[in-house]
Protein backbone atom coordinates (compact mmCIF):
# COMPACT_ATOMS: atom_id res chain seq x y z
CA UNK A 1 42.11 144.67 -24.57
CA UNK A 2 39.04 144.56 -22.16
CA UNK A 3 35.44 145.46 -23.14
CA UNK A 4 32.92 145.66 -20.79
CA UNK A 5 29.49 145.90 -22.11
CA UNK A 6 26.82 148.05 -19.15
CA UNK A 7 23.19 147.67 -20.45
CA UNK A 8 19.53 147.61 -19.18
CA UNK A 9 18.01 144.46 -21.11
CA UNK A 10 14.63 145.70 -19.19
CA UNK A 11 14.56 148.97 -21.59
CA UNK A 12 11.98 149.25 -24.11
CA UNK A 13 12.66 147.69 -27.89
CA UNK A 14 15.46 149.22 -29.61
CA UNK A 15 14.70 151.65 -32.44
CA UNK A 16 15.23 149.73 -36.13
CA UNK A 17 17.93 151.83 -38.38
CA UNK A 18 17.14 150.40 -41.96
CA UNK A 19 20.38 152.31 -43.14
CA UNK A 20 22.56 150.39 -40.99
CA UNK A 21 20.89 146.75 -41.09
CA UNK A 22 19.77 147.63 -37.57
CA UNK A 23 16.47 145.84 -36.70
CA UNK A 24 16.38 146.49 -33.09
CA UNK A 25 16.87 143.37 -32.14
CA UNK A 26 18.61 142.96 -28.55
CA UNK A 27 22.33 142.42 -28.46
CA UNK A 28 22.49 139.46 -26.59
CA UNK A 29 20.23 137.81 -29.13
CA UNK A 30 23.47 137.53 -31.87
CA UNK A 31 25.04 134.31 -32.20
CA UNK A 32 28.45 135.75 -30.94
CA UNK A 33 27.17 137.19 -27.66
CA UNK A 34 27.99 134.27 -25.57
CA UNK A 35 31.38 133.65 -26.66
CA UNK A 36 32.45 137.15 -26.74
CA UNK A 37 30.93 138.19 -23.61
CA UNK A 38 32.02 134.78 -21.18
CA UNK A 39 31.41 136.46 -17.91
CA UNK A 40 27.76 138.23 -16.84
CA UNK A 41 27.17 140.18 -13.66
CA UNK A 42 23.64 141.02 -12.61
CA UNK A 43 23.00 143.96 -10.72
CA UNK A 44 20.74 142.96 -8.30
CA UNK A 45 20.55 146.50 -6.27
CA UNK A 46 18.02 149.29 -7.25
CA UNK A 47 19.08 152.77 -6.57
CA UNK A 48 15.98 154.85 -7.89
CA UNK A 49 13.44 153.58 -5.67
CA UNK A 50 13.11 152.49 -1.71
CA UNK A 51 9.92 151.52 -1.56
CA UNK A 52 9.34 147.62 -1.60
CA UNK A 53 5.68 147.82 -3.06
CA UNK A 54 6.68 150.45 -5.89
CA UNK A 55 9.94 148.17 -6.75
CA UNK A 56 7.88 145.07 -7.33
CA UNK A 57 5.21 146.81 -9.03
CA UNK A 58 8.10 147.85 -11.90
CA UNK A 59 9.89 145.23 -11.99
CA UNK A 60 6.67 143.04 -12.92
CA UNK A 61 5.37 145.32 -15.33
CA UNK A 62 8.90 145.24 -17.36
CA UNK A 63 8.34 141.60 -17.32
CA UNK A 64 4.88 142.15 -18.77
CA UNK A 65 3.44 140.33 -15.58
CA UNK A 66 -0.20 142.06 -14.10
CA UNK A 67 -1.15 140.41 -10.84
CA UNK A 68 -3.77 141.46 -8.19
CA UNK A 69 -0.97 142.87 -5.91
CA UNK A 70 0.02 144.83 -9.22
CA UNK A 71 -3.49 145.91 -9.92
CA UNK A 72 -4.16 147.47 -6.29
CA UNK A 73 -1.18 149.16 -6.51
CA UNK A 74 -1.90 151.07 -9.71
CA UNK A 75 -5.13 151.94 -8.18
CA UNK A 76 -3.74 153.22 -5.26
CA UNK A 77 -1.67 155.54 -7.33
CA UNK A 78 -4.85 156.88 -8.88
CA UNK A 79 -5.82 160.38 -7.52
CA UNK A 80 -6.58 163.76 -7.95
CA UNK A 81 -2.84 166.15 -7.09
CA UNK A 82 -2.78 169.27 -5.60
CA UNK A 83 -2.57 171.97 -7.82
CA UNK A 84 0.62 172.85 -8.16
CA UNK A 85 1.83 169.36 -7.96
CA UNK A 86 -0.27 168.75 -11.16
CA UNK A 87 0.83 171.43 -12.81
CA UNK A 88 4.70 171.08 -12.69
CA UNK A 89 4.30 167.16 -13.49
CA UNK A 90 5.23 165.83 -16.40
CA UNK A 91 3.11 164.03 -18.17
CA UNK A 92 4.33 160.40 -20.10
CA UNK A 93 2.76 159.44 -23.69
CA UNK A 94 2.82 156.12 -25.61
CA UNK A 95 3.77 157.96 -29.12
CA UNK A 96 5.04 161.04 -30.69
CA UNK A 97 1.67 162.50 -31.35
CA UNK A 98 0.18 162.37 -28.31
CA UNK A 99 3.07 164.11 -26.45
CA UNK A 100 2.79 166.62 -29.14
CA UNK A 101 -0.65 167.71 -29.43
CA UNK A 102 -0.24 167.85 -25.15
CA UNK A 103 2.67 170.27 -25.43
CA UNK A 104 0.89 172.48 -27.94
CA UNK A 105 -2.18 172.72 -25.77
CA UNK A 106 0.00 173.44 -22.99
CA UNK A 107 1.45 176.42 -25.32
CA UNK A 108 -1.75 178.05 -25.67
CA UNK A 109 -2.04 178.20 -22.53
CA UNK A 110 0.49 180.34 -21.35
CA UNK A 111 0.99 184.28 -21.60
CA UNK A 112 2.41 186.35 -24.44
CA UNK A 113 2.84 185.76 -28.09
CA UNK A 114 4.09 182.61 -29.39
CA UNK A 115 7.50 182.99 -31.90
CA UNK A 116 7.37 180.08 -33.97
CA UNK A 117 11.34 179.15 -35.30
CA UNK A 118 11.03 177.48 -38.99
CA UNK A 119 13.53 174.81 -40.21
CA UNK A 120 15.97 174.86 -43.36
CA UNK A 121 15.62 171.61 -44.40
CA UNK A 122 16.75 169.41 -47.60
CA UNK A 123 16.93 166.29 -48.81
CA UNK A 124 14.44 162.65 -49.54
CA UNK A 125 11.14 163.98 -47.84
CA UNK A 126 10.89 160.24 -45.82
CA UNK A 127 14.23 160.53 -44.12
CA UNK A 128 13.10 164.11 -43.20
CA UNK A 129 10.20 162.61 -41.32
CA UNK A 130 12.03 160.96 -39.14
CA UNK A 131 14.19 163.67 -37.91
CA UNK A 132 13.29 164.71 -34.25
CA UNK A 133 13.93 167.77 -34.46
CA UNK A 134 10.76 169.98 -35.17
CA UNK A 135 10.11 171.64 -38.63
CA UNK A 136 8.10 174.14 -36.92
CA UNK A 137 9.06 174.63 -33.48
CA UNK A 138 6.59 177.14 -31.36
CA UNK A 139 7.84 178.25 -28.04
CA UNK A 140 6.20 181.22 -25.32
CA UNK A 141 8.98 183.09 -23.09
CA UNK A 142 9.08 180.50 -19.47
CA UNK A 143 8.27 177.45 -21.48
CA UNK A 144 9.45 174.32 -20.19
CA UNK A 145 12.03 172.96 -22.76
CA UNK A 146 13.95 169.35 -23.10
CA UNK A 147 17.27 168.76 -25.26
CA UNK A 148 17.13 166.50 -27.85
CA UNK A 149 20.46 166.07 -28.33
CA UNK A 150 23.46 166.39 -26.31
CA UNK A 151 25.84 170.01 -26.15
CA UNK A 152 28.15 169.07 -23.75
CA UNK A 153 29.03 166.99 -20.82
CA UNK A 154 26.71 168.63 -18.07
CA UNK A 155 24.24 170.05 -20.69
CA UNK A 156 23.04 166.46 -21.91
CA UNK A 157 20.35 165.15 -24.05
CA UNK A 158 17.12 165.30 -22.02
CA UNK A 159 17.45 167.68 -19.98
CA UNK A 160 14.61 170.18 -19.18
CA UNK A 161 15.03 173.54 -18.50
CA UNK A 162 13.00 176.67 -18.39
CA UNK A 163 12.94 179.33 -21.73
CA UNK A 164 14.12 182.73 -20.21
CA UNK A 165 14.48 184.84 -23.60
CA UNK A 166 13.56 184.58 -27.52
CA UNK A 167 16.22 186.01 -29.63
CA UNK A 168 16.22 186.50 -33.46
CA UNK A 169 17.82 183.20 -34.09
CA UNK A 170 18.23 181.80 -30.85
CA UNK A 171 16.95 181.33 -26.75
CA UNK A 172 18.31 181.37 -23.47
CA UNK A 173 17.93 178.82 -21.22
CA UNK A 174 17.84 178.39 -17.65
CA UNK A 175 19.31 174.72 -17.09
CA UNK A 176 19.46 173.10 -13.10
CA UNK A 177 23.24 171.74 -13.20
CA UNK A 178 24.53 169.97 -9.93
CA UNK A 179 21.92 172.06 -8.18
CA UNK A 180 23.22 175.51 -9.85
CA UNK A 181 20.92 177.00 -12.11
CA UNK A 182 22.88 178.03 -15.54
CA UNK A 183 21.56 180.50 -18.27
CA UNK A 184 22.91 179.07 -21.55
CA UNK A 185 22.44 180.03 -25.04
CA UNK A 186 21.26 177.68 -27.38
CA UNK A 187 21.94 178.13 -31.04
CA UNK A 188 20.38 176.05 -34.23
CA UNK A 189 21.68 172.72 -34.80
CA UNK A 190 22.04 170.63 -38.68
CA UNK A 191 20.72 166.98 -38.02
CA UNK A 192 21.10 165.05 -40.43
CA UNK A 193 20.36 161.59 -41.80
CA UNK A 194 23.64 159.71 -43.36
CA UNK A 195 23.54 156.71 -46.00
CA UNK A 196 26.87 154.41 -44.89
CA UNK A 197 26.57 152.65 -48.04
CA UNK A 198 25.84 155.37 -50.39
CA UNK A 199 28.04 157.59 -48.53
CA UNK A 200 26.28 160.64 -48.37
CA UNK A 201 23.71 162.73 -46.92
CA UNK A 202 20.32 161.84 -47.58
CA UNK A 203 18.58 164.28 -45.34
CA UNK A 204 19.66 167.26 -43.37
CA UNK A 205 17.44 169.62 -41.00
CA UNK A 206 18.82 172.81 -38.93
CA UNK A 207 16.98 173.70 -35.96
CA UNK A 208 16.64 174.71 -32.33
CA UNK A 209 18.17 170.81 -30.90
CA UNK A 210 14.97 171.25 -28.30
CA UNK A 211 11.56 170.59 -27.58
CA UNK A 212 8.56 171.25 -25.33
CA UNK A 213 8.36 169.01 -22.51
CA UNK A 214 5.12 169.11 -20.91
CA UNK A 215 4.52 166.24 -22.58
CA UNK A 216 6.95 163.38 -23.14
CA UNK A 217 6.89 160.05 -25.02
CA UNK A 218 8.01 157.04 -22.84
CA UNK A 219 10.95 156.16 -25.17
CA UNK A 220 12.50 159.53 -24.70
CA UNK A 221 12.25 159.40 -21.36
CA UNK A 222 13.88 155.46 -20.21
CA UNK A 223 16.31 156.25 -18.00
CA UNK A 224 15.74 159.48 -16.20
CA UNK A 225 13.81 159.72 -12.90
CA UNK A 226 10.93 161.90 -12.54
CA UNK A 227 9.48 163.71 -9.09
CA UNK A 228 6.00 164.34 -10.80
CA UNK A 229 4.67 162.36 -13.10
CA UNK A 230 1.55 161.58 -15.10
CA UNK A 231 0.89 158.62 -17.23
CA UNK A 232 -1.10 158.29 -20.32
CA UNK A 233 -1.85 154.63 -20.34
CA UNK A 234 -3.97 154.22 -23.16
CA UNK A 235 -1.92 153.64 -26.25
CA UNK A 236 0.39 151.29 -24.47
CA UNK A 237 1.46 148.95 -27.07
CA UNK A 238 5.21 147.65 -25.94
CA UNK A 239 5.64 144.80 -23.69
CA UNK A 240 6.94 146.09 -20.68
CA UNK A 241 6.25 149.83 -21.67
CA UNK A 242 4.04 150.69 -19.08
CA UNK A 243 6.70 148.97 -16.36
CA UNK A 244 9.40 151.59 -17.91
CA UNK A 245 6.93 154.31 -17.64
CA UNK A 246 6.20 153.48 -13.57
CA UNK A 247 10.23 153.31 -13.20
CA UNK A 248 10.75 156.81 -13.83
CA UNK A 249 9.01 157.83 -10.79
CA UNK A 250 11.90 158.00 -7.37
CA UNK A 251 8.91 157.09 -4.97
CA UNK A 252 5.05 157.51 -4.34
CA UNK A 253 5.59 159.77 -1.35
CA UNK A 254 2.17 161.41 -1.38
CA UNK A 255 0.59 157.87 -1.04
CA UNK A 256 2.71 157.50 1.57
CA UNK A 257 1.68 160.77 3.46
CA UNK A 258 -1.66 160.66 2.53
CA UNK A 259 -1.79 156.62 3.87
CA UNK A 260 0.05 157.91 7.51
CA UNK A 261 -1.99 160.96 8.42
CA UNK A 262 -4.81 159.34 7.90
CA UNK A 263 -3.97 156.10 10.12
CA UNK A 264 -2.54 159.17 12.72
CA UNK A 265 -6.23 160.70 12.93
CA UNK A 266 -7.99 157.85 13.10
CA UNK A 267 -6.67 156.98 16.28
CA UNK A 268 -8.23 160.18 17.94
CA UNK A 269 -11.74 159.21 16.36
CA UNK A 270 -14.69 158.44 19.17
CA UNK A 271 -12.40 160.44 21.81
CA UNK A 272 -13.22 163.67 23.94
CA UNK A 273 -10.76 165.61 20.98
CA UNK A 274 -12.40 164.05 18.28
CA UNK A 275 -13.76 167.29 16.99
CA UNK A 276 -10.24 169.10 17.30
CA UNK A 277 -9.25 166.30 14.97
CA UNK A 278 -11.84 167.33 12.43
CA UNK A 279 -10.61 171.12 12.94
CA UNK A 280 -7.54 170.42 11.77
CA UNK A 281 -8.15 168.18 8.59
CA UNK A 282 -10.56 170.79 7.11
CA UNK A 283 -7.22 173.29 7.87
CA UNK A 284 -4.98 170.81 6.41
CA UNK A 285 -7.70 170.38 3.46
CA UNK A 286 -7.58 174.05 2.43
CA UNK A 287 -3.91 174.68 2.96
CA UNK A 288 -2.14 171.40 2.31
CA UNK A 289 1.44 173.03 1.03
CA UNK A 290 2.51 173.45 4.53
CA UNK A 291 1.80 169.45 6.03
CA UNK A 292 3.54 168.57 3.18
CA UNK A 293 6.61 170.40 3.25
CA UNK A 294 6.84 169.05 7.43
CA UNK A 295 5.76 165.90 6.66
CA UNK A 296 8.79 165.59 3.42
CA UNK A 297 11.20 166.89 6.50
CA UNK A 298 10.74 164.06 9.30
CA UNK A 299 10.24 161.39 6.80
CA UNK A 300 13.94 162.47 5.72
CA UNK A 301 14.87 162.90 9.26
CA UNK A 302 13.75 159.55 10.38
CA UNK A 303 15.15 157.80 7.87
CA UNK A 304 19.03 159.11 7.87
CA UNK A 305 18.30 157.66 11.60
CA UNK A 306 17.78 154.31 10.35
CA UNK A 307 20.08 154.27 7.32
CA UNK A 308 22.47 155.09 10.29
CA UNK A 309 21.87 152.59 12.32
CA UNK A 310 21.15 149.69 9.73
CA UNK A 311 23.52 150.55 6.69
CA UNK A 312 25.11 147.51 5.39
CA UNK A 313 22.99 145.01 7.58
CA UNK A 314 21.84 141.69 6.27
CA UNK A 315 19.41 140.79 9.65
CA UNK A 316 18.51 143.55 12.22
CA UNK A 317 19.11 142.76 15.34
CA UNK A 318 17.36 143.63 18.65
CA UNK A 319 20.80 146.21 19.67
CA UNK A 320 20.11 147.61 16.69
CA UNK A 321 16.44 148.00 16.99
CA UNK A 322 16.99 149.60 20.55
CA UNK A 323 19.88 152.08 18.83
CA UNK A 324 17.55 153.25 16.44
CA UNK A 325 14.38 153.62 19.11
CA UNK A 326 16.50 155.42 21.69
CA UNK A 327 18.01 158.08 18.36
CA UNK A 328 14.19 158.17 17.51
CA UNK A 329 13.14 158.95 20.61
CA UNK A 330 15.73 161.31 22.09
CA UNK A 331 14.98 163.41 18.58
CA UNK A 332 10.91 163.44 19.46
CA UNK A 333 11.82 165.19 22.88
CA UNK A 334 14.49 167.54 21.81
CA UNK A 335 13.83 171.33 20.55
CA UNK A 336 14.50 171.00 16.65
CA UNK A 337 11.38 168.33 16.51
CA UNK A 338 8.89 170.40 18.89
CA UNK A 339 9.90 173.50 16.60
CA UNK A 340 8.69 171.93 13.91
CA UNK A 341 5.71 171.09 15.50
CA UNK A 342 4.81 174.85 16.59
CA UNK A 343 6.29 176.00 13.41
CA UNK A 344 4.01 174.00 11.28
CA UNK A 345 0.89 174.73 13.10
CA UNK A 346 1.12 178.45 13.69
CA UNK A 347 0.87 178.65 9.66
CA UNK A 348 -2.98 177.58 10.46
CA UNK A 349 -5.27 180.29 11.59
CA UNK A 350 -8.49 179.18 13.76
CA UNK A 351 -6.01 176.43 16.11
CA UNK A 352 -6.21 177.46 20.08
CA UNK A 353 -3.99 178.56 21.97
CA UNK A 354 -3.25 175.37 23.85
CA UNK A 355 -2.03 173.00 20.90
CA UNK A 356 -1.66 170.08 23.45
CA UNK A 357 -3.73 168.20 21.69
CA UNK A 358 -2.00 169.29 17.73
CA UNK A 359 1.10 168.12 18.94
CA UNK A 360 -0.35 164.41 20.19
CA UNK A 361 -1.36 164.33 16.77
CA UNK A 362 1.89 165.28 14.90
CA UNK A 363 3.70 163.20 17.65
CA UNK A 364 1.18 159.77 16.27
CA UNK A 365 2.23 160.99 12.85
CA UNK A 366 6.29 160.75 13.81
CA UNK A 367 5.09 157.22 15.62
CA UNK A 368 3.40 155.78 12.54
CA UNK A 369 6.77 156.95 9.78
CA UNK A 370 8.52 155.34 12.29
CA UNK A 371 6.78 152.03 12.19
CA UNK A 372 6.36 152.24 8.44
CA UNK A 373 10.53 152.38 7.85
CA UNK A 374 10.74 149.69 10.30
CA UNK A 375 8.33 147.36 8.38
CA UNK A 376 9.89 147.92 4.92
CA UNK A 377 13.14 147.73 6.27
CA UNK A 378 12.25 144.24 7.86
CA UNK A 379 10.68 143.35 4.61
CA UNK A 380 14.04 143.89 2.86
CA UNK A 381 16.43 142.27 4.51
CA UNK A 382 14.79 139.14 5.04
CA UNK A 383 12.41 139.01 1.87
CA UNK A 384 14.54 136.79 -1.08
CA UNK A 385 12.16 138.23 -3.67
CA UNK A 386 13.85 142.03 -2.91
CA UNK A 387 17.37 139.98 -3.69
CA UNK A 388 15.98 138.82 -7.06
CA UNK A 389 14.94 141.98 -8.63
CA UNK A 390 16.13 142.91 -12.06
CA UNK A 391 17.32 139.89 -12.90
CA UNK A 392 17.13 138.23 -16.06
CA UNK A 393 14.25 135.82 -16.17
CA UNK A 394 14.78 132.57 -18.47
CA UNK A 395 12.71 133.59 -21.71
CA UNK A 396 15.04 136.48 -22.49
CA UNK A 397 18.38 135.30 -21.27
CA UNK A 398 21.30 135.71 -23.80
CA UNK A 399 21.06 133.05 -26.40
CA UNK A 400 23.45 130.06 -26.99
CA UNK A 401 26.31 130.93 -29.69
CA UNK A 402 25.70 128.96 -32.64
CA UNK A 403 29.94 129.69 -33.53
């Protein structure tokens, strides 16, 4: 028989199980590790995340390291959103209570009348503590939602969904599945707490398996990948907690917008169309939804070009280089790009009639996404440090078997 053994030794500290001798100590820290498990593998390749600055910044953090470079980052990443940007992130907590009091301040919030689903609960009051599951669970019809524990093999523990109806003993809920959105019923659930040495149940809860997820604690969260997020960096306590808590984000595409348009308008500053410039960034200002939904669409665009044309390569090459400029190029003069272009900007009242100079601009924007893939993707094939991430540094490699 074969065993392989998958794990994330970057993951926060393992959760102690006093009924089972558990202490939440790491696995590769028993004394049989080594000679059960002769062969490692380390997966060097991150899948998550693309960008080089973001990738570093995590994979320091996990290893508890805070440099300059890491600093600036973190700063960069400090902003005010847009509206609805802030409103459907979700928002990452140190602890339980934190989370908690956020999510019932986000209930208030919301129309209608609260129903408020009580437990049936039984057993030694401390192992009852410790159940996730809520005694009193409070929920408001379009609540955002999160499984606690796992129904089946699409509807899986974590997943958020939206609260469509409040039945007598139940809800419906609308769940995303492989881009389908599902309306599933979701009935009470008995958790319970089990003594292996005693042999019986010490403590048993039945509830909605389900909470609000506004607010999430870190812990709950290692693993998934997050398109909004907010982090609450104050109780951080865990080494490496706040480097898990950055790794759930897939990128920091609005810095990367926000960094591009700006370099784009600066180069029309102390020019004869300087003032169209300003025009348009109070119109972009007041109506931002729009620039980003173009901007999200040629970033894409440009880079299936250059996954194209570099997939698989460990050194560009100058025939690549001109394969990619000459599929970059034919795209900016063809009709689906200059559609865009007129598409975008006739959802801005108060632009002229002659948008020569609107399109220069979107045109510098194309130029400067275009430069920006090329220098990360230069940066990672020729970088070593982008080959060395997620490996397992010395202090917590697996420790010699003592058999």
């Amino acid at each position: 028989m074969q065993v392989i053994l998958v794990g994330d030794f970057y993951q926060l500290p393992l959760i102690s199980n006093e009924l089972y001798d558990d202490f939440g100590h790491y696995c590769f820290e028993a004394k049989f590790f080594n000679s059960i498990f002769c062969h490692k593998l380390v997966l060097n390749e991150v899948h998550r995340q693309e960008e080089r600055e973001l990738i570093l910044a995590v994979n320091s953090l996990e290893k508890g390291i805070i440099n300059d470079d890491v600093v600036a980052f973190l700063q960069s990443l400090f902003r005010s959103l847009l509206q609805n940007i802030s409103e459907a992130a979700v928002h990452l907590f140190a602890g339980n209570l934190d989370s908690d009091v956020f999510n019932y301040q986000k209930l208030r919030q919301l129309p209608g009348e609260m129903t408020t689903f009580a437990c049936k609960e039984e057993g030694d009051h401390h192992f009852l503590n410790k159940i996730l599951a809520s005694k009193h669970l409070g929920l408001n019809p379009l609540c955002n939602v999160m499984l606690i524990l796992t129904l089946s093999d699409t509807l899986v523990n974590s997943l958020i969904g939206t609260l469509s109806k409040i039945k007598s003993d139940s809800v419906d809920v609308d769940f995303v599945v492989d881009g389908k959105t599902v309306t599933v019923n979701v009935v009470k659930h008995t958790f319970t707490t089990y003594d292996p040495v005693k042999k019986k149940i010490l403590a048993k809860r039945e509830q909605l398996p389900m909470k609000l997820s506004y607010g999430i604690t870190i812990h709950k969260f290692q693993g998934m990948s997050l398109n909004s997020v907010i982090f609450h960096c104050e109780l951080i306590s865990f080494p490496g907690q706040l480097g898990v808590a950055i790794g759930r984000a897939a990128n920091c595409f609005k810095n990367i917008k926000d960094e591009i348009v700006s370099s784009s308008l600066k180069e029309f500053a102390d020019t004869p169309v300087e003032n169209v410039v300003k025009g348009m960034v109070i119109l972009f200002k007041n109506n931002i939804i729009p620039l980003n939904e173009w901007f999200t669409k040629q970033h894409t665009c440009i880079k299936d070009r250059a996954s194209s044309v570099f997939k698989g390569s460990e050194n560009i090459t100058n025939k690549q280089i001109n394969a990619f400029y000459t599929q970059f190029n034919r795209y900016l003069s063809g009709e689906e790009f200059i559609s865009s272009v007129y598409n975008l900007l006739s959802k801005y009242n108060g632009l002229r009639q002659n948008l020569t100079t609107e399109r220069k601009i979107q045109t510098s924007v194309m130029f400067n996404i275009q430069k920006k893939h090329l220098h990360d993707l230069s940066i990672q094939v020729t970088c070593n440090e982008m080959h060395q991430l997620r490996t397992l540094p010395e202090e917590i490699s697996p420790v010699k078997s003592d058999m």
